[in-house]
Protein backbone atom coordinates (compact mmCIF):
# COMPACT_ATOMS: atom_id res chain seq x y z
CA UNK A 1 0.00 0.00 0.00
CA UNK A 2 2.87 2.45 0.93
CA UNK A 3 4.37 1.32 -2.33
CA UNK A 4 1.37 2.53 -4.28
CA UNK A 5 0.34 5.41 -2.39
CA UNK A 6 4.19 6.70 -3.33
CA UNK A 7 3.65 6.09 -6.77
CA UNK A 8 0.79 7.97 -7.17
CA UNK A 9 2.09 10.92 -5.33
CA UNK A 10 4.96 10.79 -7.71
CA UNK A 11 3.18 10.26 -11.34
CA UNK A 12 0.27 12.98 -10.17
CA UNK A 13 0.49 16.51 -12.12
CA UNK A 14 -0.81 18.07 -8.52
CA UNK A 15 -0.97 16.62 -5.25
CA UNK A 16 -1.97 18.48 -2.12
CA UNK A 17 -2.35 17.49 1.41
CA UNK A 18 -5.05 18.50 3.88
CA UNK A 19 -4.10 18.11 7.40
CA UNK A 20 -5.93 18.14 11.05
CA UNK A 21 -5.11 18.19 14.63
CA UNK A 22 -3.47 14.29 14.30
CA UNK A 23 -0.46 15.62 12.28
CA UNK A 24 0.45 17.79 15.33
CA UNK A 25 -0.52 15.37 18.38
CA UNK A 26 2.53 13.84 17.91
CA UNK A 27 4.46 17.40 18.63
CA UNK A 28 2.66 17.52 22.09
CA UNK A 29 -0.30 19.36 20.94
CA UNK A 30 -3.44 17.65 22.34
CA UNK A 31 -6.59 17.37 19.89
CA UNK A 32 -9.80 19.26 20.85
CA UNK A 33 -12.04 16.32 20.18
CA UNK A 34 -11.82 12.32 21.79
CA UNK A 35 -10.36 10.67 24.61
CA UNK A 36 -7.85 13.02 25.24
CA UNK A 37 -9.10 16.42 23.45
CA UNK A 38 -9.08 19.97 25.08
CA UNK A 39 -12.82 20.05 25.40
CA UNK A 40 -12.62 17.78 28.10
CA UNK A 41 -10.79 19.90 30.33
CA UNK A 42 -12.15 23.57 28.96
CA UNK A 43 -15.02 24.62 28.24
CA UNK A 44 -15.86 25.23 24.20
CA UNK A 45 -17.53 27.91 24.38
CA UNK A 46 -14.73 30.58 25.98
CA UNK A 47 -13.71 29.78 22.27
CA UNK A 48 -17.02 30.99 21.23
CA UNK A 49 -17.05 34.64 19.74
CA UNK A 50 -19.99 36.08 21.60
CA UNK A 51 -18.50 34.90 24.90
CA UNK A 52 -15.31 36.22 23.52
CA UNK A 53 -17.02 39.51 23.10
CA UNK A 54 -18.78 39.55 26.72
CA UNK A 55 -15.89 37.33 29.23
CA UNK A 56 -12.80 38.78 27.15
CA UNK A 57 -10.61 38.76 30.17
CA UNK A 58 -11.64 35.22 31.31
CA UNK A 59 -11.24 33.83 27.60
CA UNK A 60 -7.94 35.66 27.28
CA UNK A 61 -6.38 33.75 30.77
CA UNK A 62 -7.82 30.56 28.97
CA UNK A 63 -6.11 31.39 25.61
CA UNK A 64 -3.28 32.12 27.17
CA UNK A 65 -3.25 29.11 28.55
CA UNK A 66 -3.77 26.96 26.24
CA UNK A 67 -2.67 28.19 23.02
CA UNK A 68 0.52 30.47 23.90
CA UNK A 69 1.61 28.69 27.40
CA UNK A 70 1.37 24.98 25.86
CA UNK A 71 1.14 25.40 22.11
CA UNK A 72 4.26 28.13 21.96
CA UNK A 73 6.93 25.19 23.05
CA UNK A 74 5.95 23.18 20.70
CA UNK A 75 8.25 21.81 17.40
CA UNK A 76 7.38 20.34 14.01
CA UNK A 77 7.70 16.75 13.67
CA UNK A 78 8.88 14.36 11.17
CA UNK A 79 5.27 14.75 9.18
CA UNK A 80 5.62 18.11 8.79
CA UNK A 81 9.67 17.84 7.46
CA UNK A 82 7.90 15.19 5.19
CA UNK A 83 5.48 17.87 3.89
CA UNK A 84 7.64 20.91 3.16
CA UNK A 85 10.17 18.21 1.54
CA UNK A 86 7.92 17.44 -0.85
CA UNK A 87 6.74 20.70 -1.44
CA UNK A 88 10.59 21.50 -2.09
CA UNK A 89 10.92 18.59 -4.13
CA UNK A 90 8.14 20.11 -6.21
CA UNK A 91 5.90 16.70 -5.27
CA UNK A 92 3.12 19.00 -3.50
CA UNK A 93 1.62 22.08 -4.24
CA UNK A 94 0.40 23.55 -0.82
CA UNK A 95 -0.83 22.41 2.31
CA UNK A 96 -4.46 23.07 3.44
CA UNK A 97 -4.45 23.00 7.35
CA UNK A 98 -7.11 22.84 9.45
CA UNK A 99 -4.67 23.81 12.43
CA UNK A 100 -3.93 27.03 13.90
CA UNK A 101 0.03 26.08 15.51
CA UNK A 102 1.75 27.27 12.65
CA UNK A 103 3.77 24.56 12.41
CA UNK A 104 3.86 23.52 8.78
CA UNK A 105 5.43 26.84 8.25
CA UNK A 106 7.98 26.02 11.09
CA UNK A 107 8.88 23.30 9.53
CA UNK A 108 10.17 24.37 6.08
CA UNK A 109 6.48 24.46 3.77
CA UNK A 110 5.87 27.77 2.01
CA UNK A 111 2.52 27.57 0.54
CA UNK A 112 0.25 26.68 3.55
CA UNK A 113 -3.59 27.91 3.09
CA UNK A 114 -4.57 28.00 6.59
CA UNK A 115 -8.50 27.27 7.00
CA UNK A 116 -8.71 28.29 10.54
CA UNK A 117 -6.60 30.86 11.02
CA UNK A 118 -2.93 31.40 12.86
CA UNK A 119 -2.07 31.34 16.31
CA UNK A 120 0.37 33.70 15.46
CA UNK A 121 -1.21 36.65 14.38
CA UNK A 122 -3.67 38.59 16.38
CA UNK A 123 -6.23 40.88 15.28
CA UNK A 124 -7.80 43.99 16.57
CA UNK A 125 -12.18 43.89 16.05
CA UNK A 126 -12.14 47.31 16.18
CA UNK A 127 -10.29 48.57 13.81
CA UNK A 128 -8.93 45.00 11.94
CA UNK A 129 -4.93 45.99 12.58
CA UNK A 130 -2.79 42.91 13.01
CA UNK A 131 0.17 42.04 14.53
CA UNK A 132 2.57 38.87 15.10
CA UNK A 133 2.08 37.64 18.56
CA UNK A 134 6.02 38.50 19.17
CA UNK A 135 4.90 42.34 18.73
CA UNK A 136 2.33 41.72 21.87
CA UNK A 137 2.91 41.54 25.52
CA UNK A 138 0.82 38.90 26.74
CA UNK A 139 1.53 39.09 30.25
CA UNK A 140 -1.32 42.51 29.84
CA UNK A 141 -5.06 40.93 29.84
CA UNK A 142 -6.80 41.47 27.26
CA UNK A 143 -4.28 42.84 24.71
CA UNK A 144 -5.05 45.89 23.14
CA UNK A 145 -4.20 47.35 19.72
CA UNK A 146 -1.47 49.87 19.42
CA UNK A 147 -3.18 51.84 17.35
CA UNK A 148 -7.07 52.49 18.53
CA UNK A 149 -6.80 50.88 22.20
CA UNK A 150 -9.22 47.91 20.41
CA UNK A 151 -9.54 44.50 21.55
CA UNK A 152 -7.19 42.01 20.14
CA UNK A 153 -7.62 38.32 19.20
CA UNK A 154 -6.04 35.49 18.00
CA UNK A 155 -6.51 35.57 14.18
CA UNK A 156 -7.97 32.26 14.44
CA UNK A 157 -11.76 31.12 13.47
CA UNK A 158 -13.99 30.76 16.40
CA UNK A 159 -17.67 29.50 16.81
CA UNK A 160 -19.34 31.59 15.09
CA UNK A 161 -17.88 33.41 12.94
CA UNK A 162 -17.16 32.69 8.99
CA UNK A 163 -13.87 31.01 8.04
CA UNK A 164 -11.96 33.75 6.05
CA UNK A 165 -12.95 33.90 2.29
CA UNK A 166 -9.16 33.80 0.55
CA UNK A 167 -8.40 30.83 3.08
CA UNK A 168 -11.74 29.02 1.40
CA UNK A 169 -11.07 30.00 -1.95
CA UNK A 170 -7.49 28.79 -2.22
CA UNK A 171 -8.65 25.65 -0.32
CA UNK A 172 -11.46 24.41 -2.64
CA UNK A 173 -9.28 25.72 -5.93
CA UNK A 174 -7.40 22.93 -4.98
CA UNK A 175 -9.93 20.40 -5.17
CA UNK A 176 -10.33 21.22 -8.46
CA UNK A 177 -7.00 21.48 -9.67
CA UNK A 178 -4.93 18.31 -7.99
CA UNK A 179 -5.21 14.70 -9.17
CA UNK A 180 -3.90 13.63 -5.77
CA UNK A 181 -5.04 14.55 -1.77
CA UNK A 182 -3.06 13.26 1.24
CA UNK A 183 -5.00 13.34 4.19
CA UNK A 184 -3.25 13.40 7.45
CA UNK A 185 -4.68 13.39 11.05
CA UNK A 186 -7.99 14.28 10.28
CA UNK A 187 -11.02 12.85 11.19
CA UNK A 188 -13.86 14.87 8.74
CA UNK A 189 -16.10 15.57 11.56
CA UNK A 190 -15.35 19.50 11.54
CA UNK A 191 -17.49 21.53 8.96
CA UNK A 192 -17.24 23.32 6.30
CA UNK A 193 -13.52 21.80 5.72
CA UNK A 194 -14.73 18.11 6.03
CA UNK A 195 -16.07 19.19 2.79
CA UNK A 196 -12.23 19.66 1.43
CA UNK A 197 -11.59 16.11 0.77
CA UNK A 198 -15.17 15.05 -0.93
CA UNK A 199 -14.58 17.83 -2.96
CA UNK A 200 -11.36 16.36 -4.26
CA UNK A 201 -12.69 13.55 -4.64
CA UNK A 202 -15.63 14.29 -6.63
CA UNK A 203 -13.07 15.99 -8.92
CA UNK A 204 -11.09 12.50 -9.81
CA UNK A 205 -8.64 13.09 -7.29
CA UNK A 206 -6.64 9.79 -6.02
CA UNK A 207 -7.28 10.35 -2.17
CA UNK A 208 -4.32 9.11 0.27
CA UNK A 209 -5.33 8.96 3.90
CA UNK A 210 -3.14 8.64 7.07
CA UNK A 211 -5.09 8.01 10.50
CA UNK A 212 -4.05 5.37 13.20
CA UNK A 213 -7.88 5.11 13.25
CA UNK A 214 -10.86 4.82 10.66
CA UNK A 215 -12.22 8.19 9.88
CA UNK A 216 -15.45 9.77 8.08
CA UNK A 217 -13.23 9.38 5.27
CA UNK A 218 -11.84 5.52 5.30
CA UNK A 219 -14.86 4.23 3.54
CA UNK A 220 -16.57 7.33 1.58
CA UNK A 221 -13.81 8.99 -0.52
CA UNK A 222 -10.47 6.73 0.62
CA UNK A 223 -8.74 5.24 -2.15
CA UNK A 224 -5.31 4.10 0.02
CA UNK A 225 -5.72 3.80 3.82
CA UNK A 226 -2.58 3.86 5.45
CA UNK A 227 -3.10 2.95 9.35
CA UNK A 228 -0.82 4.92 11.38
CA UNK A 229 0.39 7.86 13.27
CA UNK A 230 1.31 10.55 10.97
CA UNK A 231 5.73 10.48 11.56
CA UNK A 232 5.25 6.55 11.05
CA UNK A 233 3.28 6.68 7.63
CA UNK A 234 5.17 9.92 6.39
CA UNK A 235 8.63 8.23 6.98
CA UNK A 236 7.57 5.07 5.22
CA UNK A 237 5.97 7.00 2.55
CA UNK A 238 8.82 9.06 1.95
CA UNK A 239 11.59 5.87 1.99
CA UNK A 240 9.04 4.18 -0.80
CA UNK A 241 9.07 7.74 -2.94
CA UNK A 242 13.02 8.10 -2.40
CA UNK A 243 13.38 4.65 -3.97
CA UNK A 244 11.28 5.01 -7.11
């Protein structure tokens, strides 16, 4: 299967790969959903925009928390290397990430449409300045913009609100354009970008899935399932494509 999952990523004209929060577990960042996932410990909806917009000082300590506390030690791993080798071997056109860590673009890709939004940015909602997150002191609850005194916010989607339209538009140009996905770490259970890979799919692309478990995906759009955690798969995917 690894075999024949590396010769289609080879012979395709475009191949892109969509990732979720299993390509990054593996770094030390926890998923939100299952066994293990965030929303077990925190509540979802501090990450909820109107609670956002009322509790900003109690979602702030949580973000803090969670996304610059935890999530700002983190590294890329060897899926990610995998990726943005590929990308530099001219085997992959861009990555489509349903994560927020920044991480593909820590660990060497340059073309990364991210669906959800950055981590490292924040925005202001008053008057839609943003800055990198090294440019803001976070040790200040809530930050505020530099500019108009405005509350800022990760540059990331949250409930509620509408996933950025160049993010979707690059995303589902894809779909139409590349004979060949790679899914990694993502389960299809998060909307509208569960729709990413049926898309593809429905356009004749070859669809290459990685996930140590069965997905929404294994037996709707799946055409090779390869059953591990994402460094395992990527490293034997990338010895087979070496090799041919």
């Amino acid at each position: 299967m690894y075999e024949k999952a590396a010769q289609i990523i080879k012979s395709s004209k475009r191949c892109a790969a969509f990732t979720g929060a299993g390509i990054s577990v593996e770094s030390g960042i926890p998923p939100f959903r299952g066994k293990n996932g965030l929303w077990n410990k925190y509540d979802p909806q501090i990450f909820d925009i109107q609670y956002f917009n009322s509790h900003t000082r109690q979602s702030w300590e949580v973000i803090r928390e969670i996304f610059y506390d935890l999530f700002g030690k983190v590294k890329p791993n060897a899926a990610h290397y995998a990726l943005a080798e590929l990308e530099a071997n001219n085997m992959l056109s861009s990555v489509i990430t349903q994560n927020v860590d920044n991480l593909h673009y820590d660990a060497g890709s340059k073309i990364v449409h991210e669906f959800h939004g950055s981590l490292k940015k924040l925005v202001c909602l008053n008057c839609a300045t943003k800055y990198k997150i090294s440019q803001i002191d976070l040790n200040i609850l809530p930050p505020v913009c530099k500019k108009c005194n405005g509350i800022l916010k990760p540059d990331v989607i949250f409930f509620g609100e509408a996933i950025p339209e160049s993010a979707s538009t690059m995303s589902f140009n894809e779909t139409r354009k590349a004979d060949c996905f790679i899914l990694i770490g993502t389960t299809g259970t998060v909307a509208p970008a569960n729709m990413i890979p049926s898309a593809a799919k429905s356009n004749g692309a070859k669809i290459i899935e990685i996930n140590p478990y069965v997905s929404e995906y294994t037996n709707s759009v799946t055409d090779i399932f390869l059953e591990e955690k994402a460094t395992t798969a990527m490293e034997k995917l990338m010895d087979k494509i070496e090799k041919l």
